[in-house]
C-alpha atoms as a PDB file:
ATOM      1  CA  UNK A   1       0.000   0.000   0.000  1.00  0.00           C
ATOM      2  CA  UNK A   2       1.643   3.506  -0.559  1.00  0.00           C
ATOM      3  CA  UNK A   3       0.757   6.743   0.603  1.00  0.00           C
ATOM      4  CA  UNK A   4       0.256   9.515  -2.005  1.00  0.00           C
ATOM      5  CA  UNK A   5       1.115  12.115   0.774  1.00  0.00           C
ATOM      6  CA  UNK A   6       4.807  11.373  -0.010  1.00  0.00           C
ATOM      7  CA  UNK A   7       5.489  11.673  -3.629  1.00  0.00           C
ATOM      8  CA  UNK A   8       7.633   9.602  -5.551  1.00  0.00           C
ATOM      9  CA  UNK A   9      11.350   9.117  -4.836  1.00  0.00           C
ATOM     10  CA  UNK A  10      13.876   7.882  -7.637  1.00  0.00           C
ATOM     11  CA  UNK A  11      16.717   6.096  -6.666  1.00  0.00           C
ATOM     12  CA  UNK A  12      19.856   6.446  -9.000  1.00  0.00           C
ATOM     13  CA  UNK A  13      22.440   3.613  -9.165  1.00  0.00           C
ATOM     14  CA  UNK A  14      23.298   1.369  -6.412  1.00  0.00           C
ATOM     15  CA  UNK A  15      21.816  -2.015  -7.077  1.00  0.00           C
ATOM     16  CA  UNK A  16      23.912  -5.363  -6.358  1.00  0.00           C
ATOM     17  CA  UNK A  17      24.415  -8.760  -4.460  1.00  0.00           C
ATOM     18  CA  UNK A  18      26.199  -9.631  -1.546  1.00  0.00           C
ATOM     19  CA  UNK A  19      27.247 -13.053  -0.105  1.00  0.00           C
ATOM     20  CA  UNK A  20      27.430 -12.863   3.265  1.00  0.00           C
ATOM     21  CA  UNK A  21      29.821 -14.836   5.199  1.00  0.00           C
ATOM     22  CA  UNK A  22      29.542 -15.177   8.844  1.00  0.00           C
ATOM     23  CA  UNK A  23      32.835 -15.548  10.377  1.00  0.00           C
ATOM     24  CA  UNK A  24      33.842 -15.939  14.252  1.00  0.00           C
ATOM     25  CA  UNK A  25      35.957 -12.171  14.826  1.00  0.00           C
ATOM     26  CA  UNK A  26      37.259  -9.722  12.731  1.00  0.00           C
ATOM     27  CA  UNK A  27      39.942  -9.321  11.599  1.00  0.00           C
ATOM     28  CA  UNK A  28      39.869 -12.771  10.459  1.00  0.00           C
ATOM     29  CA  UNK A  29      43.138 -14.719  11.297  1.00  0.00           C
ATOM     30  CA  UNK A  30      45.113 -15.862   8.744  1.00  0.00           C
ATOM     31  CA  UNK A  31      44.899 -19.133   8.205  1.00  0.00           C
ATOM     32  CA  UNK A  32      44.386 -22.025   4.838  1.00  0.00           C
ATOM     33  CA  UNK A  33      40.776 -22.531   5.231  1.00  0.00           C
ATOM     34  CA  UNK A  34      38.123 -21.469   8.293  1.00  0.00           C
ATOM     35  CA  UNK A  35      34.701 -23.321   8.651  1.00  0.00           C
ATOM     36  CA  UNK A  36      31.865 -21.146   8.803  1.00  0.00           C
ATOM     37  CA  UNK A  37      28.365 -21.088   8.677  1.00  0.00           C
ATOM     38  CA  UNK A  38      26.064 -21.644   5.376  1.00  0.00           C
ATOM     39  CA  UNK A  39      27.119 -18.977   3.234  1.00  0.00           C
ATOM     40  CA  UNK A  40      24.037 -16.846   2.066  1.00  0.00           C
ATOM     41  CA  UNK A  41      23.521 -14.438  -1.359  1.00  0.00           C
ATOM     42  CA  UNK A  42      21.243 -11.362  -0.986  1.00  0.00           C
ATOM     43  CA  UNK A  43      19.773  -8.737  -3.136  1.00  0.00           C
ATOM     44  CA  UNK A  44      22.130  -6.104  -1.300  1.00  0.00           C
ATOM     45  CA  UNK A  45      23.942  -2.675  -2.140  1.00  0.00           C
ATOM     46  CA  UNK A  46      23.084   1.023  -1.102  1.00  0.00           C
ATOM     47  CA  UNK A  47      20.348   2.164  -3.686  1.00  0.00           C
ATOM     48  CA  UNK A  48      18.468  -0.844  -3.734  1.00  0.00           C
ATOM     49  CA  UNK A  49      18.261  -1.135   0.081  1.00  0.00           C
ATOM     50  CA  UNK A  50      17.004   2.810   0.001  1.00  0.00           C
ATOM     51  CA  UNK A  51      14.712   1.640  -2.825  1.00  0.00           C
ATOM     52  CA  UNK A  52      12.979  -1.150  -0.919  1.00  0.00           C
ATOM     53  CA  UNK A  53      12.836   0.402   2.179  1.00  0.00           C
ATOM     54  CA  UNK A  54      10.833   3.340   1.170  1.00  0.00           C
ATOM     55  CA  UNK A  55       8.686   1.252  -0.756  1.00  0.00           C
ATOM     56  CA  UNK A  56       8.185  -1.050   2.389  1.00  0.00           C
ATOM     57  CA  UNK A  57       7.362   2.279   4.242  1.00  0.00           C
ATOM     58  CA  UNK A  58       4.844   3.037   1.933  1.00  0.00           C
ATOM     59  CA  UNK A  59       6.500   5.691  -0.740  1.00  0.00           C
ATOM     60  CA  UNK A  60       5.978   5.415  -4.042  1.00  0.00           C
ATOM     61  CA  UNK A  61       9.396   4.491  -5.496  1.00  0.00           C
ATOM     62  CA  UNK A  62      11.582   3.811  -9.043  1.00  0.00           C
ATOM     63  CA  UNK A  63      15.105   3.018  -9.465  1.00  0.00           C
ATOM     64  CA  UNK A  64      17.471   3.163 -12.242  1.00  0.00           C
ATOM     65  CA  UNK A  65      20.834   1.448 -13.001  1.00  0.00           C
ATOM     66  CA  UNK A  66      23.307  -0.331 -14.889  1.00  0.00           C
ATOM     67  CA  UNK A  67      23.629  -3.695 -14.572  1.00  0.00           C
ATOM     68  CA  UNK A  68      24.860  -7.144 -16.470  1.00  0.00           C
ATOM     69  CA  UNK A  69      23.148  -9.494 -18.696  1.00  0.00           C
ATOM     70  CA  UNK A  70      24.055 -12.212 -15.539  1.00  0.00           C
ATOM     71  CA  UNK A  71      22.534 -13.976 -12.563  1.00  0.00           C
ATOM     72  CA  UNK A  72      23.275 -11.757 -10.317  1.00  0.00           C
ATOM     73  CA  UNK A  73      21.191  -9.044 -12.504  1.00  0.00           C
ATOM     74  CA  UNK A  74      18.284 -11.377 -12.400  1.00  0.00           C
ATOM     75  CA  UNK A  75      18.575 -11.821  -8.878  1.00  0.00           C
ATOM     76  CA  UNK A  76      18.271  -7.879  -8.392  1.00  0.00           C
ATOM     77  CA  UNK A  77      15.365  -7.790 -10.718  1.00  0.00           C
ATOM     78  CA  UNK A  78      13.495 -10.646  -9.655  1.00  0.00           C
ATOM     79  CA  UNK A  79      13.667  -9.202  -6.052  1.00  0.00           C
ATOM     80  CA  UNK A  80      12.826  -5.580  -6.890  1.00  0.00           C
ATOM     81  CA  UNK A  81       9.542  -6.997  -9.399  1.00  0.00           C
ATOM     82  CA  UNK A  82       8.398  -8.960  -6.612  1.00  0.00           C
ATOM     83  CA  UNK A  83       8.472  -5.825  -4.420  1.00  0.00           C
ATOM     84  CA  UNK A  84       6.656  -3.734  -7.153  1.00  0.00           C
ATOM     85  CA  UNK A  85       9.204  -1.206  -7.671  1.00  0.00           C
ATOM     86  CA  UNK A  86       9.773   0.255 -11.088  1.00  0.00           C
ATOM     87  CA  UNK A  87      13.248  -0.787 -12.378  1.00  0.00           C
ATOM     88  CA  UNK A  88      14.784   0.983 -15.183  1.00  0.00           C
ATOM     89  CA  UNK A  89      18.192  -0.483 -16.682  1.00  0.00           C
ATOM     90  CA  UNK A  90      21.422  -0.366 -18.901  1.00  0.00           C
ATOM     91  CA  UNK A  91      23.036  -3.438 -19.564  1.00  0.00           C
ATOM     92  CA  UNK A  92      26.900  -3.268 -19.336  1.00  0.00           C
ATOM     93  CA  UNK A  93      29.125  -6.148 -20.137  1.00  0.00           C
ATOM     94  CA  UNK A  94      31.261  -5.366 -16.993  1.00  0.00           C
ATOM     95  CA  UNK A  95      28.622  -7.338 -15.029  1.00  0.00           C
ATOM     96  CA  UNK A  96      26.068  -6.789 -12.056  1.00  0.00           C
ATOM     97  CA  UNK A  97      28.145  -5.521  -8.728  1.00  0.00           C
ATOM     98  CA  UNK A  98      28.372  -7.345  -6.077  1.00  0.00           C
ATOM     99  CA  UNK A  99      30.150  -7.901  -2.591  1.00  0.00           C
ATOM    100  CA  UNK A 100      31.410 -10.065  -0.363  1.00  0.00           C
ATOM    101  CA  UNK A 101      30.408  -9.284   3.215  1.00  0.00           C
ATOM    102  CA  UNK A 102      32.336 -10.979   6.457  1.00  0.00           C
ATOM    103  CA  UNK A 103      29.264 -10.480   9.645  1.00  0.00           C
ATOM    104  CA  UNK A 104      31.150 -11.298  13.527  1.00  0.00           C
ATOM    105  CA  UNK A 105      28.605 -12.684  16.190  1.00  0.00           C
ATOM    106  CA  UNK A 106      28.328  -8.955  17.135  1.00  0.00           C
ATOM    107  CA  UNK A 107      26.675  -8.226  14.037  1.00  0.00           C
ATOM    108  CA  UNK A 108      29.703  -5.724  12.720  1.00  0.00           C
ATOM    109  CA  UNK A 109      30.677  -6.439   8.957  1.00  0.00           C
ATOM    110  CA  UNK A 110      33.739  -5.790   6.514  1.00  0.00           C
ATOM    111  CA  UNK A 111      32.729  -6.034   3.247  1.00  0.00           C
ATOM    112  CA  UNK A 112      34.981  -6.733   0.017  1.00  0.00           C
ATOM    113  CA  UNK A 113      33.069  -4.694  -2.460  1.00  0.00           C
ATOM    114  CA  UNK A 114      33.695  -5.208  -6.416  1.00  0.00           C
ATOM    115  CA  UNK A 115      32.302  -2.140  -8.200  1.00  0.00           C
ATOM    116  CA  UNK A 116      32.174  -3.776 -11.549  1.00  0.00           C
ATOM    117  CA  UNK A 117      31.805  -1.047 -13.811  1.00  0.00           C
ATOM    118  CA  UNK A 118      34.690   1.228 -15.773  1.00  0.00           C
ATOM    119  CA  UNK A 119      35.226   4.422 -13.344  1.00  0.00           C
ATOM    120  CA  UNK A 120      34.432   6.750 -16.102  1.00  0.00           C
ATOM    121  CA  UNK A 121      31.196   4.665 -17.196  1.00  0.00           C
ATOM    122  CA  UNK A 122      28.038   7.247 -18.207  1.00  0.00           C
ATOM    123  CA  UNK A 123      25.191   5.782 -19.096  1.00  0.00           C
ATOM    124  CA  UNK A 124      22.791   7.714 -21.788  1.00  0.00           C
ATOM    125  CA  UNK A 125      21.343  10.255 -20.114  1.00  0.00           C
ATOM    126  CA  UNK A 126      17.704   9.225 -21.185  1.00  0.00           C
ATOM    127  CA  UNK A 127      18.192   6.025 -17.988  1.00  0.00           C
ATOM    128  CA  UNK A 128      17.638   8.978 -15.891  1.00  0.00           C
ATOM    129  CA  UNK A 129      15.874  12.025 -17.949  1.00  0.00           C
ATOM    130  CA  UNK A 130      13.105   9.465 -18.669  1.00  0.00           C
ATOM    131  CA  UNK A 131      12.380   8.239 -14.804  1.00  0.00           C
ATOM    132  CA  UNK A 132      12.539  12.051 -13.837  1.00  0.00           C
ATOM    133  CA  UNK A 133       9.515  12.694 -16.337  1.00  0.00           C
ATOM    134  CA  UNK A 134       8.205   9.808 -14.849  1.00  0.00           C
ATOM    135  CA  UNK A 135       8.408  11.066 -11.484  1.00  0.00           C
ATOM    136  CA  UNK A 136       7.059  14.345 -12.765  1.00  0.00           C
ATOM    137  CA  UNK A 137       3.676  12.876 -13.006  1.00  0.00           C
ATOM    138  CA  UNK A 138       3.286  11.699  -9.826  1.00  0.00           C
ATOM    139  CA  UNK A 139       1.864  13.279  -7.093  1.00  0.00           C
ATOM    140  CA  UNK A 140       2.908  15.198  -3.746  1.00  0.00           C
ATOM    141  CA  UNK A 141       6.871  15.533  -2.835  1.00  0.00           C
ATOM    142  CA  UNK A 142       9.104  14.632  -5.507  1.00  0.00           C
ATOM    143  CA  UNK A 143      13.003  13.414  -4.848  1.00  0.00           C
ATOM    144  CA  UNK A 144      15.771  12.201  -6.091  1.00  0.00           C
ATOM    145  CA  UNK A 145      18.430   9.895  -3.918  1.00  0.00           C
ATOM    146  CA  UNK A 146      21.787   9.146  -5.656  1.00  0.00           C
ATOM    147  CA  UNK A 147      24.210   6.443  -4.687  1.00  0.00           C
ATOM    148  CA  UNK A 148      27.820   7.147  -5.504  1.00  0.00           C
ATOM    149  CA  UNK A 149      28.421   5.697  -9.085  1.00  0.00           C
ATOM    150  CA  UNK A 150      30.501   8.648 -10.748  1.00  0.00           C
ATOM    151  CA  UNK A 151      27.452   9.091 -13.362  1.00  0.00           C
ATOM    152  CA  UNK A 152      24.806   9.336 -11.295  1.00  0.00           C
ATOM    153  CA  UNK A 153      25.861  12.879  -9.958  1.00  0.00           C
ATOM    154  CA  UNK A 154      24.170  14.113 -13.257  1.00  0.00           C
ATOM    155  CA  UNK A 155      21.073  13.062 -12.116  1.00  0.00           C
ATOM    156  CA  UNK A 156      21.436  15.209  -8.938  1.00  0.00           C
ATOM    157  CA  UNK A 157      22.089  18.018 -11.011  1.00  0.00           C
ATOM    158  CA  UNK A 158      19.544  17.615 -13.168  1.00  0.00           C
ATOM    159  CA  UNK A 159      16.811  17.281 -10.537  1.00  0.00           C
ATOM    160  CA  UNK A 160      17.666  20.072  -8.572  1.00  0.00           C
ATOM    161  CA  UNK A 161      17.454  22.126 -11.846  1.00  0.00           C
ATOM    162  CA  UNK A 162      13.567  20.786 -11.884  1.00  0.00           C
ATOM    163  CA  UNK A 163      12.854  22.125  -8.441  1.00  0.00           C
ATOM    164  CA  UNK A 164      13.357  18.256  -7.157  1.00  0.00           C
ATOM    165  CA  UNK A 165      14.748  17.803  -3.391  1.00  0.00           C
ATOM    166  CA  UNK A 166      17.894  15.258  -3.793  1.00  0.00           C
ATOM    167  CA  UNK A 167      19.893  13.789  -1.148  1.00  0.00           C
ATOM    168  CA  UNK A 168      23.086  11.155  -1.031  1.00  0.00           C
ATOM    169  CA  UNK A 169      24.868   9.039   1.232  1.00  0.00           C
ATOM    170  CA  UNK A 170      28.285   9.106   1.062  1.00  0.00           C
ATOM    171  CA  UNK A 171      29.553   5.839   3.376  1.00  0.00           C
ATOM    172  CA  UNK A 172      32.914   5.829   4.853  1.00  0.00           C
ATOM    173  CA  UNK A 173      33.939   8.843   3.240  1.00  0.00           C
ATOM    174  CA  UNK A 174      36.852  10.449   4.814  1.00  0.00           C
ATOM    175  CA  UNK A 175      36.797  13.793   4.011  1.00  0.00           C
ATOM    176  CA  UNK A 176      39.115  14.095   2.121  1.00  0.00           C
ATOM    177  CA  UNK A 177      38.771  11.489  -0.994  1.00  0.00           C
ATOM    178  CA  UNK A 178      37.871  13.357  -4.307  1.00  0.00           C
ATOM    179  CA  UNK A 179      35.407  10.591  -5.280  1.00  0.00           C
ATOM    180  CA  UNK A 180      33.190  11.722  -2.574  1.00  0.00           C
ATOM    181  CA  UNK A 181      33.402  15.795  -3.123  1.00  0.00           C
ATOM    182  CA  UNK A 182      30.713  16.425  -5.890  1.00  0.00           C
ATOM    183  CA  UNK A 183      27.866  14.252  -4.102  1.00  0.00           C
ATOM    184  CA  UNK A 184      28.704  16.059  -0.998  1.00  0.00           C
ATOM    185  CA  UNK A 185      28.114  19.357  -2.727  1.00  0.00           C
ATOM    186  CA  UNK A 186      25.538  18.133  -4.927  1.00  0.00           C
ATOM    187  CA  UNK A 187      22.907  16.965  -2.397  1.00  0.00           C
ATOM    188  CA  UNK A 188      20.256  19.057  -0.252  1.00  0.00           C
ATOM    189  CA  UNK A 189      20.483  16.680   2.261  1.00  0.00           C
ATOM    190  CA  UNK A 190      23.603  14.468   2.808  1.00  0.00           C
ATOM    191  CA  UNK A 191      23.960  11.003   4.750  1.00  0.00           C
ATOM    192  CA  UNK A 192      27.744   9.888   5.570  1.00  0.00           C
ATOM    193  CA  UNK A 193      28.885   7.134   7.877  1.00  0.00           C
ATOM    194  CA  UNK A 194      31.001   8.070  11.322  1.00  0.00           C
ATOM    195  CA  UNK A 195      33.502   5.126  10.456  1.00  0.00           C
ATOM    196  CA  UNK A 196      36.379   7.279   8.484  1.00  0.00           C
ATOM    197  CA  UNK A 197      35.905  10.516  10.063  1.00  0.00           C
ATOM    198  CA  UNK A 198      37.524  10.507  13.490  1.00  0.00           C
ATOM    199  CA  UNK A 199      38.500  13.846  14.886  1.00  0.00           C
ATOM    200  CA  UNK A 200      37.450  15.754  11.576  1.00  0.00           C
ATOM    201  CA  UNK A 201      33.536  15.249  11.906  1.00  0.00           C
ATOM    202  CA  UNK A 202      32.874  18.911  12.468  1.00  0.00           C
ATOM    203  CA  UNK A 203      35.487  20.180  10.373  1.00  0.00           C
ATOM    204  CA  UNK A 204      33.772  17.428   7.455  1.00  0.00           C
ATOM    205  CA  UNK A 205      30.266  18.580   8.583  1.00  0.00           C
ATOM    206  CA  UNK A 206      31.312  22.158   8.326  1.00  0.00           C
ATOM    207  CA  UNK A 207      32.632  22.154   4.752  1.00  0.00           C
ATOM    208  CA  UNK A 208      29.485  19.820   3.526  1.00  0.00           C
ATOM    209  CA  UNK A 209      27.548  22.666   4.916  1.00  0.00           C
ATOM    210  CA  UNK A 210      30.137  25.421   3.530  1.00  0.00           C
ATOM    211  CA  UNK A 211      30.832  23.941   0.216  1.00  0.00           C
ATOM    212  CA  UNK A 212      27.675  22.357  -0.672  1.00  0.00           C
ATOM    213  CA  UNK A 213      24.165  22.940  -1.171  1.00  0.00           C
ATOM    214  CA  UNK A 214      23.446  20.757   1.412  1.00  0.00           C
ATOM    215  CA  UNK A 215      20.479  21.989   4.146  1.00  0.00           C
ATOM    216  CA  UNK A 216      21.075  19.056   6.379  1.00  0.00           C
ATOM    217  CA  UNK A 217      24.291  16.693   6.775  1.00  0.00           C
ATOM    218  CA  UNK A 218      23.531  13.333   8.966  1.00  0.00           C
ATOM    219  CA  UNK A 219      26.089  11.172  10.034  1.00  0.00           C
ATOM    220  CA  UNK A 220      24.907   7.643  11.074  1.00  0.00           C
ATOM    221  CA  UNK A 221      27.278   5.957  13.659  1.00  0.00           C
ATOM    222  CA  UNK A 222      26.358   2.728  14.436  1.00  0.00           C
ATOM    223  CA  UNK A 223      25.618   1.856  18.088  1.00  0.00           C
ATOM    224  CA  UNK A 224      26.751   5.364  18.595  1.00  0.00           C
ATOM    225  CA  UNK A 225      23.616   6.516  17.051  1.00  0.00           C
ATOM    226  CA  UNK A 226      23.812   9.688  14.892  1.00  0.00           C
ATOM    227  CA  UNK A 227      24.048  13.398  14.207  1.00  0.00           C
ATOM    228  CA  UNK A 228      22.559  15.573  12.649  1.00  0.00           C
ATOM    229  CA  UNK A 229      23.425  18.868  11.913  1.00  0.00           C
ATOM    230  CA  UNK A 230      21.088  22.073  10.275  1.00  0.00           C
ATOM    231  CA  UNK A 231      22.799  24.672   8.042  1.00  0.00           C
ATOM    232  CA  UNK A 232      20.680  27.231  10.158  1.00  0.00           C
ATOM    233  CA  UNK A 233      22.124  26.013  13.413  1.00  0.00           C
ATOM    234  CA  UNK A 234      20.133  23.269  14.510  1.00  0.00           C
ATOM    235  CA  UNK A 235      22.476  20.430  15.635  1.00  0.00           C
ATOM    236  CA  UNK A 236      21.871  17.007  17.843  1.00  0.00           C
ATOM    237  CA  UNK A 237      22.086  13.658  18.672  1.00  0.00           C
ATOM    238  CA  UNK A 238      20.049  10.638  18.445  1.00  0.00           C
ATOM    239  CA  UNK A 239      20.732   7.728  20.043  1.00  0.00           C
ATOM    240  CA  UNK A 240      20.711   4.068  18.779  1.00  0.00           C
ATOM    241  CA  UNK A 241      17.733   1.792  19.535  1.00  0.00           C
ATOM    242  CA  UNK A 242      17.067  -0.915  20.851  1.00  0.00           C
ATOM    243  CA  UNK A 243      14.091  -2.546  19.478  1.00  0.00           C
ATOM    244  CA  UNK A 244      12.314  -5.145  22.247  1.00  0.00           C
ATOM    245  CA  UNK A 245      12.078  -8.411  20.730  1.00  0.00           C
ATOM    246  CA  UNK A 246      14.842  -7.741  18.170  1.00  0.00           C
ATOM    247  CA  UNK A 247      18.747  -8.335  19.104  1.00  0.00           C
ATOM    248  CA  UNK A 248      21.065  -7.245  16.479  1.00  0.00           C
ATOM    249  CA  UNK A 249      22.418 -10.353  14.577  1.00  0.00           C
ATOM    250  CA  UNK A 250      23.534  -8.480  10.976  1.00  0.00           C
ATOM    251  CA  UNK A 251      24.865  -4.392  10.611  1.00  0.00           C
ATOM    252  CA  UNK A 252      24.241  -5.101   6.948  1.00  0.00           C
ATOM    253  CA  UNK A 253      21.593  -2.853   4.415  1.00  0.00           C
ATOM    254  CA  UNK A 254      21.286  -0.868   8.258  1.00  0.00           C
ATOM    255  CA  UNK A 255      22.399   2.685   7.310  1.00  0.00           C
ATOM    256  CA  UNK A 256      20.314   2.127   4.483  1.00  0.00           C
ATOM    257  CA  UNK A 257      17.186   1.317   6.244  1.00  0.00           C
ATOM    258  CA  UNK A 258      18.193   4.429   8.388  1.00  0.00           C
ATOM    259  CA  UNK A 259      18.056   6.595   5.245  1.00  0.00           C
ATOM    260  CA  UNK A 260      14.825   5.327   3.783  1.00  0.00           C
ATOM    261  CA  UNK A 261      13.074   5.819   7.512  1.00  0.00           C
ATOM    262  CA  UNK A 262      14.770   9.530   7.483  1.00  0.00           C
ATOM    263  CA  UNK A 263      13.459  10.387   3.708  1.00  0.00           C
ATOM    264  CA  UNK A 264      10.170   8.567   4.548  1.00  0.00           C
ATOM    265  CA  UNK A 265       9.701  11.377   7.847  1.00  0.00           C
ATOM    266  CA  UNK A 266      11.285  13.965   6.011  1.00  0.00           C
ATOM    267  CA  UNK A 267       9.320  14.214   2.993  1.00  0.00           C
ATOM    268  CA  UNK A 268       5.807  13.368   4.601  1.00  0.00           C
ATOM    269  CA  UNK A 269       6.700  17.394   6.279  1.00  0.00           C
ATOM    270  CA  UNK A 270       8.480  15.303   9.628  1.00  0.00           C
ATOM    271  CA  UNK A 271      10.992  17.414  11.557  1.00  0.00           C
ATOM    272  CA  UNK A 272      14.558  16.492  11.309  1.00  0.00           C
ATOM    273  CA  UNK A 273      14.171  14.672  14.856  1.00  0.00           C
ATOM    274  CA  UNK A 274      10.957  13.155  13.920  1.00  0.00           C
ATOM    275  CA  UNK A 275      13.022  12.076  10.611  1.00  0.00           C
ATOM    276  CA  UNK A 276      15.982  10.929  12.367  1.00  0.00           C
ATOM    277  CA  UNK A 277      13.957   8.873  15.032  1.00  0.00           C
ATOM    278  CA  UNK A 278      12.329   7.264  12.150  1.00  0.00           C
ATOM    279  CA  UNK A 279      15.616   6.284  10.735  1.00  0.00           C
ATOM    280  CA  UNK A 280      17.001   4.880  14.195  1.00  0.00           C
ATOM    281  CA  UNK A 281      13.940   2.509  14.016  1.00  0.00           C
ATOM    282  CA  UNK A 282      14.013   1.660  10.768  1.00  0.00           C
ATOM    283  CA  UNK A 283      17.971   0.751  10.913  1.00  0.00           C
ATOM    284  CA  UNK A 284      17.713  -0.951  14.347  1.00  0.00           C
ATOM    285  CA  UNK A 285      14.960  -3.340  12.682  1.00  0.00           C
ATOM    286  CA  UNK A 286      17.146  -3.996   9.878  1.00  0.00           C
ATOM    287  CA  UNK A 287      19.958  -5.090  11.954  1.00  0.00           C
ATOM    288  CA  UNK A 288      17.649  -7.793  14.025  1.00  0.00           C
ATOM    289  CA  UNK A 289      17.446 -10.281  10.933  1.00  0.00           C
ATOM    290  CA  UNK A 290      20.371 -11.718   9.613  1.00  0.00           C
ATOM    291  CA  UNK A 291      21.020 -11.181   5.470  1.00  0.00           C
ATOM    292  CA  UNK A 292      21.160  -8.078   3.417  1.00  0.00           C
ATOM    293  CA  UNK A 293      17.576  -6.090   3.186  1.00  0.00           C
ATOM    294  CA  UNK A 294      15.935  -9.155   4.379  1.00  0.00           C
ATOM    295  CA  UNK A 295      13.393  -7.948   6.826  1.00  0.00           C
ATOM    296  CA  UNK A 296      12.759  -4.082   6.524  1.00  0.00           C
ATOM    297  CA  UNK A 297      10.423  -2.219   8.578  1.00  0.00           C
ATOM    298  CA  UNK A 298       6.992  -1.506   7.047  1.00  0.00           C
ATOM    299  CA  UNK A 299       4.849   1.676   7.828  1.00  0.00           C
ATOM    300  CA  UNK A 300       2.827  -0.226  10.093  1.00  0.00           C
ATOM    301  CA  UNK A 301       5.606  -1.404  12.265  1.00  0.00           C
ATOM    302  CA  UNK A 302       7.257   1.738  11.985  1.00  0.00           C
ATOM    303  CA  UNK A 303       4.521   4.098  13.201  1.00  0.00           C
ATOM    304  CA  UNK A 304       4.053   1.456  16.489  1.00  0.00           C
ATOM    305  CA  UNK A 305       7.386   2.111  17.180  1.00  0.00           C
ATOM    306  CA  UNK A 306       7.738   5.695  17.439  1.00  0.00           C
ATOM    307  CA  UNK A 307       4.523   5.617  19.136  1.00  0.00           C
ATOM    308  CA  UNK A 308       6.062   2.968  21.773  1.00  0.00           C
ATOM    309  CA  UNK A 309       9.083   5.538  22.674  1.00  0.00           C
ATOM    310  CA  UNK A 310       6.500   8.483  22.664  1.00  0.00           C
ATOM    311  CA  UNK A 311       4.373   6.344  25.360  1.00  0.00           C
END
C-alpha cells in the first residue's frame, strides 16, 4: 500500500548482491581454510536497500541502473519486481556488482566490495531524464536519492534544476577522498557514515555545509547513534535503539534502512528529529534479521514504534 502524501522518490544507481559470510571475529586470522556457517547471497547494495525500504514504508518508489546481462542481474530484478518497484536499466558487459560481506557474532561487517563497472562509465542520459519525467507525473513531494556511481551525480544536477529535493549518502567517506566531493556538494540533504571521520567530523560537517548545497548533513554511527546537523544552526544527537524483541544479529543494508526511515519522515513534512527517530527505528529493525535487506520495517511497524518511545 503507498501513501500519495509522499510523492515519488527515484533512486539512481546502487543495485547489487552480496554473499554474506559469517565468520567468528574480525579481523579474520590468517589461516588455509576457516569453517563457517552456510554462506548466504542477498539482493544487497546502497540504492536498492534505500529503494525497498521506502517502498516497504509506503513511498511510491523507481530506481534506475546499470547492470549485467548475468545472474546476479536477475537476482536484483526478480527481487525488486516482486516488491513492485519500477526498475529501469542499462546493460553493461562489466557485469552486475556485487560484494562479499564478512558479519562477527556482534553483528559488525567488513565487506569486500567489487564495483564492476569502468570508473568513467556514463550511461545515456535518457536512464535517468526518462524516470525524472516519470516522477514528474506523480503526485505530492518529488526526490531524487543518488548512490555514488561517478554518473549518477548528473542526475542530482539535473533534478535540482527541476525544483526536485535530492539527497546522497556518502559511506565511509573520509573527508578528504575526491570521489566523494561532488555528491557532498551536490545533495540538499547528505547522509555519511562516522567510520572514516575521526576527529574531523565537524570540520567534514562544516565544509558539507560550507561547500555544498546541502540543508542538512547526517552522520549515522552505528551503536553510537547519529548526528545531525542544520545549516541554520540546529544540531543534535540521536541515540541508537534498541528494538524489544529484536537483538542485532547483521549491521548489513542498516544505514540504508536508516536513510529510507529519514526520507520517509522527512518528505511526509516530519521534523529532522521526527526524521531521524524514524531512521534509528528503521535501521535498528534492519539489523535484528540476519542477510542483506531481508526484513525491513513496514509503515505499520514503523509508526508502532515511534509511538512505543512516545508512550
Amino acid at each position: 500500500m503507498t501513501d500519495a502524501s509522499t510523492g515519488g522518490v527515484l533512486v539512481v544507481g546502487g543495485t547489487g548482491v552480496d554473499t554474506i559470510v559469517r565468520v567468528a571475529g574480525l579481523p579474520v586470522p590468517v589461516a588455509d581454510s576457516h569453517v563457517v556457517p552456510p554462506i548466504d547471497t542477498h539482493v544487497g547494495h546502497t540504492g536498492t536497500g534505500v529503494a525497498l525500504g521506502l517502498q516497504r514504508l509506503g513511498v511510491p518508489t523507481r530506481i534506475v541502473d546499470v547492470v549485467g546481462d548475468d545472474h546476479e542481474g536477475r537476482l536484483v530484478r526478480g527481487r525488486l519486481a516482486a516488491e513492485g518497484i519500477p526498475f529501469d536499466t542499462v546493460v553493461h558487459a562489466s557485469g552486475t556488482r556485487r560484494a562479499v560481506n564478512l558479519v562477527d557474532p556482534t553483528g559488525r561487517r567488513l565487506s569486500l566490495y567489487d564495483p564492476r563497472h569502468p570508473y568513467d562509465l556514463v550511461p545515456d542520459a535518457s536512464l535517468w531524464l526518462d524516470a525524472l519525467a516519470a516522477l514528474d507525473a506523480g503526485p505530492g513531494a518529488r526526490h531524487v536519492h543518488a548512490s555514488i556511481m561517478p554518473w549518477t551525480v548528473h542526475a542530482l544536477h539535473e533534478a535540482t534544476g527541476r525544483g526536485l529535493s535530492t539527497s546522497t549518502d556518502l559511506h565511509d567517506w573520509d573527508g578528504r577522498n575526491p570521489h566523494h566531493r561532488p555528491f557532498a556538494e551536490a545533495a540538499d540533504v547528505v547522509f555519511v557514515s562516522g567510520s572514516a571521520l575521526g576527529g574531523r567530523e565537524d570540520e567534514v560537517v562544516a565544509d558539507v555545509l560550507e561547500h555544498g548545497r546541502a540543508h542538512t548533513v547526517v552522520v549515522m554511527d552505528g551503536a553510537r547513534g547519529s548526528r545531525v546537523t542544520v545549516r541554520d544552526g540546529d544540531r543534535f544527537a540521536m541515540p541508537a535503539l534498541d528494538l524489544p524483541g529484536r537483538t542485532v544479529v547483521d549491521s548489513n543494508g542498516a544505514g540504508d534502512a536508516y536513510v529510507s526511515g529519514y526520507l520517509r519522515t522527512w518528505l511526509a513534512g516530519g521534523s529532522v528529529h521526527d526524521a531521524a527517530r524514524a531512521g534509528a527505528v528503521a535501521g535498528a529493525w534492519a539489523c535484528g534479521t540476519a542477510g542483506t535487506h531481508a526484513d525491513l520495517v513496514d509503515a505499520a511497524e514503523l509508526d508502532r514504534q515511534l509511538a512505543r518511545l512516545d508512550a
